[in-house]
C-alpha atoms as a PDB file:
ATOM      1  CA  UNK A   1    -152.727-133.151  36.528  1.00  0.00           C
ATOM      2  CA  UNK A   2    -155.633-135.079  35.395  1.00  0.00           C
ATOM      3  CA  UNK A   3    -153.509-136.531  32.314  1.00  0.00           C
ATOM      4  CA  UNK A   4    -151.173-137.380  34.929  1.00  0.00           C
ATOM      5  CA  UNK A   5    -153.757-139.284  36.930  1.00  0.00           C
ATOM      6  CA  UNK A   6    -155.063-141.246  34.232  1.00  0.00           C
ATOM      7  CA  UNK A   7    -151.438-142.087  33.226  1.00  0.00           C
ATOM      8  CA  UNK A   8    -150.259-143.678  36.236  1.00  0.00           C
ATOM      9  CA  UNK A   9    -153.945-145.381  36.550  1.00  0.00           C
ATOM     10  CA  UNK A  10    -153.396-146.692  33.091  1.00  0.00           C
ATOM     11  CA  UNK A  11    -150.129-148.149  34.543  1.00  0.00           C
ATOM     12  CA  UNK A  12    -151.144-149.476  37.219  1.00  0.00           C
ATOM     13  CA  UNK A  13    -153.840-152.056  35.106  1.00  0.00           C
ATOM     14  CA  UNK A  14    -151.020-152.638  32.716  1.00  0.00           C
ATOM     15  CA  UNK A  15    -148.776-153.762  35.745  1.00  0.00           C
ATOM     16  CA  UNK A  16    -152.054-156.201  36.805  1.00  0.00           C
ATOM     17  CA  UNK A  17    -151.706-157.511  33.564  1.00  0.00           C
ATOM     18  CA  UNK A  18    -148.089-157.947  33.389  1.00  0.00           C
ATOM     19  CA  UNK A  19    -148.273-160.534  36.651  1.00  0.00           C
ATOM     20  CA  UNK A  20    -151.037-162.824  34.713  1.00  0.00           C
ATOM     21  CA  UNK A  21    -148.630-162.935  31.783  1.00  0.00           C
ATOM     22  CA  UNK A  22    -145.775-163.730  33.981  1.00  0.00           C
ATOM     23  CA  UNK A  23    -148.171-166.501  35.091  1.00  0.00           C
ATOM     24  CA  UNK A  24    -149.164-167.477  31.775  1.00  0.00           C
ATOM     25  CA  UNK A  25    -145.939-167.274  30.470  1.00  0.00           C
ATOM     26  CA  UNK A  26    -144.412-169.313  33.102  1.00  0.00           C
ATOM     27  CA  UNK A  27    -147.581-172.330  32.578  1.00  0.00           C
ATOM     28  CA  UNK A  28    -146.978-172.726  29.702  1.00  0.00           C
ATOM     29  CA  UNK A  29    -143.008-173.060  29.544  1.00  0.00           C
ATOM     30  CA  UNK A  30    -143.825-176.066  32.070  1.00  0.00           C
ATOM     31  CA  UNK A  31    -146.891-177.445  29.779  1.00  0.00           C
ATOM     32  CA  UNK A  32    -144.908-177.073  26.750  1.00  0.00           C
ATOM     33  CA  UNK A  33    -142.057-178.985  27.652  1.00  0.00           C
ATOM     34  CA  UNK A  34    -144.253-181.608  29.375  1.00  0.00           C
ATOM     35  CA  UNK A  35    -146.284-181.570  26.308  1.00  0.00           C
ATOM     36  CA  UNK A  36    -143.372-182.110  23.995  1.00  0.00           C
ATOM     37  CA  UNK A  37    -142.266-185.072  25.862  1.00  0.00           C
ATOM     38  CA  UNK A  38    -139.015-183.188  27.302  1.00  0.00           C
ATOM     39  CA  UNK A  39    -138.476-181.477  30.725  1.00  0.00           C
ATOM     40  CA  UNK A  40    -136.682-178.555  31.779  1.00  0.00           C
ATOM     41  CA  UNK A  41    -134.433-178.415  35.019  1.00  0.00           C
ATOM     42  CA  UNK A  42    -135.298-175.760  37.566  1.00  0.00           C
ATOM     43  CA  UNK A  43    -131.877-174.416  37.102  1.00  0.00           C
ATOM     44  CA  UNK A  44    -132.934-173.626  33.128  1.00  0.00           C
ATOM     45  CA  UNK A  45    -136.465-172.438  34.222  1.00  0.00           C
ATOM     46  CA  UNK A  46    -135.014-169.981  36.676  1.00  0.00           C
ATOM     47  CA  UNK A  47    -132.477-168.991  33.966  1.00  0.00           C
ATOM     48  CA  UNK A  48    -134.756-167.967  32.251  1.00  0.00           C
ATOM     49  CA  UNK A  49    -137.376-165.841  34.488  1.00  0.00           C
ATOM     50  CA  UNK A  50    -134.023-164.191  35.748  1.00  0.00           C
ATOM     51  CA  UNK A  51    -132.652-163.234  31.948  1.00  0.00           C
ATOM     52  CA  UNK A  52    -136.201-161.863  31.728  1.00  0.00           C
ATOM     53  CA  UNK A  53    -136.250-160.032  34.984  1.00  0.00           C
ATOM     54  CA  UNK A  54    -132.781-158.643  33.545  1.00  0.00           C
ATOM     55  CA  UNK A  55    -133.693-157.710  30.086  1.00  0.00           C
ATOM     56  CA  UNK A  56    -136.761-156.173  32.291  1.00  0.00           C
ATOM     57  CA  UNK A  57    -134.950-154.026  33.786  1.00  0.00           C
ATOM     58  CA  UNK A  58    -132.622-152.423  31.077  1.00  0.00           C
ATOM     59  CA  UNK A  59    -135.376-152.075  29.003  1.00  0.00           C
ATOM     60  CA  UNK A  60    -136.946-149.661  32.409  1.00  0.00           C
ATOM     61  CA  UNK A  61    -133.556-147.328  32.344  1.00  0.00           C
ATOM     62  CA  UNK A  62    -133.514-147.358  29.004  1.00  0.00           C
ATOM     63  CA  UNK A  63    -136.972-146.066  28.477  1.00  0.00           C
ATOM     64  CA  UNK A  64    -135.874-143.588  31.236  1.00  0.00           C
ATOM     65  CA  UNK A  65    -132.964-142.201  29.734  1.00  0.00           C
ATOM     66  CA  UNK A  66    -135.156-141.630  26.585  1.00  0.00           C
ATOM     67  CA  UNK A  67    -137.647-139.829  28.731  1.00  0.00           C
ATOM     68  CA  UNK A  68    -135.178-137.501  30.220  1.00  0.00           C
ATOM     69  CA  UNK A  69    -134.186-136.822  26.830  1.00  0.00           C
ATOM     70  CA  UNK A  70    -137.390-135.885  25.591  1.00  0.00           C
ATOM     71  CA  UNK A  71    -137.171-138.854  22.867  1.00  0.00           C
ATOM     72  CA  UNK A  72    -140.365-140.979  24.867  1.00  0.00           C
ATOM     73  CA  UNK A  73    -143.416-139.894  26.696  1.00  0.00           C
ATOM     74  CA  UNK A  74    -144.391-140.437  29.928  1.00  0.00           C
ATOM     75  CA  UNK A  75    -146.708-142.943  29.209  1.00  0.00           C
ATOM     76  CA  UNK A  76    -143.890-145.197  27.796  1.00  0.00           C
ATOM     77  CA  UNK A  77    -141.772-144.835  30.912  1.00  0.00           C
ATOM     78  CA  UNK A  78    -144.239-145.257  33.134  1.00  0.00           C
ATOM     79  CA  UNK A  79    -145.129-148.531  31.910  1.00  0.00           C
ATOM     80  CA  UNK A  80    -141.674-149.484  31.576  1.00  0.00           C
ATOM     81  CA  UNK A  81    -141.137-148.657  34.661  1.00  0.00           C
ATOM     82  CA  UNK A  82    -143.750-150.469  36.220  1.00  0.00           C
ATOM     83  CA  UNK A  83    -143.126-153.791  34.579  1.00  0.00           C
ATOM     84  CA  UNK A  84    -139.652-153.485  35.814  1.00  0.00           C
ATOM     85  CA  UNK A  85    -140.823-153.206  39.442  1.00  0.00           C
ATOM     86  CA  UNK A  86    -143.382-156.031  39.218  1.00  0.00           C
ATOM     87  CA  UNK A  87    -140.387-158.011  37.363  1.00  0.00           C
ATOM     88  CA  UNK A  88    -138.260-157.468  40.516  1.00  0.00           C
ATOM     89  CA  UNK A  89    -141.223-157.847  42.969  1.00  0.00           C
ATOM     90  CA  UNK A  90    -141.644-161.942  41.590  1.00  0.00           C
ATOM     91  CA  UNK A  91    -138.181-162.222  41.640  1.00  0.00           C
ATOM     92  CA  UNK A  92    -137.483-161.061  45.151  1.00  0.00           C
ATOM     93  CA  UNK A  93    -141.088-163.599  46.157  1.00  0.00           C
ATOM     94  CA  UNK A  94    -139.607-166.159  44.602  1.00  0.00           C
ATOM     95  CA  UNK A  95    -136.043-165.982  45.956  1.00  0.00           C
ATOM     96  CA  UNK A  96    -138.087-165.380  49.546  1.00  0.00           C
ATOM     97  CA  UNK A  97    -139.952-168.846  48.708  1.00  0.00           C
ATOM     98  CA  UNK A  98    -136.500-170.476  47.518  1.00  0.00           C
ATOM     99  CA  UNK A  99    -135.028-169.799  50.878  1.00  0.00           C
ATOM    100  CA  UNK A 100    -137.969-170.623  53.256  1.00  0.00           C
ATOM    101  CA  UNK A 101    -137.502-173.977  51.218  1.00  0.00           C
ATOM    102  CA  UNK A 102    -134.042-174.494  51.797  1.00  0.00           C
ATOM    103  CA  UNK A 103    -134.280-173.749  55.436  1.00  0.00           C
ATOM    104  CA  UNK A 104    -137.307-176.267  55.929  1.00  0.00           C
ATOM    105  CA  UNK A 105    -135.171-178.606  53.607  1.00  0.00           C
ATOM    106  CA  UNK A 106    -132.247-178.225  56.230  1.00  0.00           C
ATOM    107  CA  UNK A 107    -134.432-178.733  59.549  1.00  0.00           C
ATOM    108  CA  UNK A 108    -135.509-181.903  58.633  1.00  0.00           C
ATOM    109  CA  UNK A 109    -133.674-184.945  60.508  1.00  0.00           C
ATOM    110  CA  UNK A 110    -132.155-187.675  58.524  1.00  0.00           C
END
């Protein structure tokens, strides 16, 4: 039980640490391509967070399946797991923040 506890606590700061590298990850495709001299349309950018929410994802039921198989331990799933969910989580905030965009976007008079 204990083990248990300190698993999922364990996950939890590993999920904290998987938004600040979403962050980071996400600063510095925008600094590195303003850095370089080149942009990137938000088309590509969100191309890419979603391929990466995606491969997230897989990776999660993969690491599943191998747990119900016996082949990882709980520790592995658990985290791959989690950084699945907080994948989905900023996807589903920024589709939310996509939309309320569009909709103010729409109410404004020409």
């Amino acid at each position: 039980m204990i083990d248990a506890i300190n698993t999922i606590s364990s996950a939890i700061s590993g999920a904290k640490g998987v938004s600040s590298s979403l962050e980071s990850s996400a600063t510095q495709a925008l600094s590195g391509s303003v850095a370089s001299g080149t942009t990137q349309s938000f088309a590509s950018v969100m191309s890419n967070m979603a391929s990466d929410a995606v491969n997230s994802l897989k990776a999660s039921e993969v690491a599943s399946i191998q747990g119900i198989r016996g082949e990882a331990n709980t520790r592995e799933v658990i985290d791959a797991v989690m950084n699945a969910e907080q994948s989905l989580q900023t996807a589903i905030a920024i589709r939310d923040k996509v939309v309320t965009a569009y909709l103010e976007v729409a109410r404004m008079s020409i």
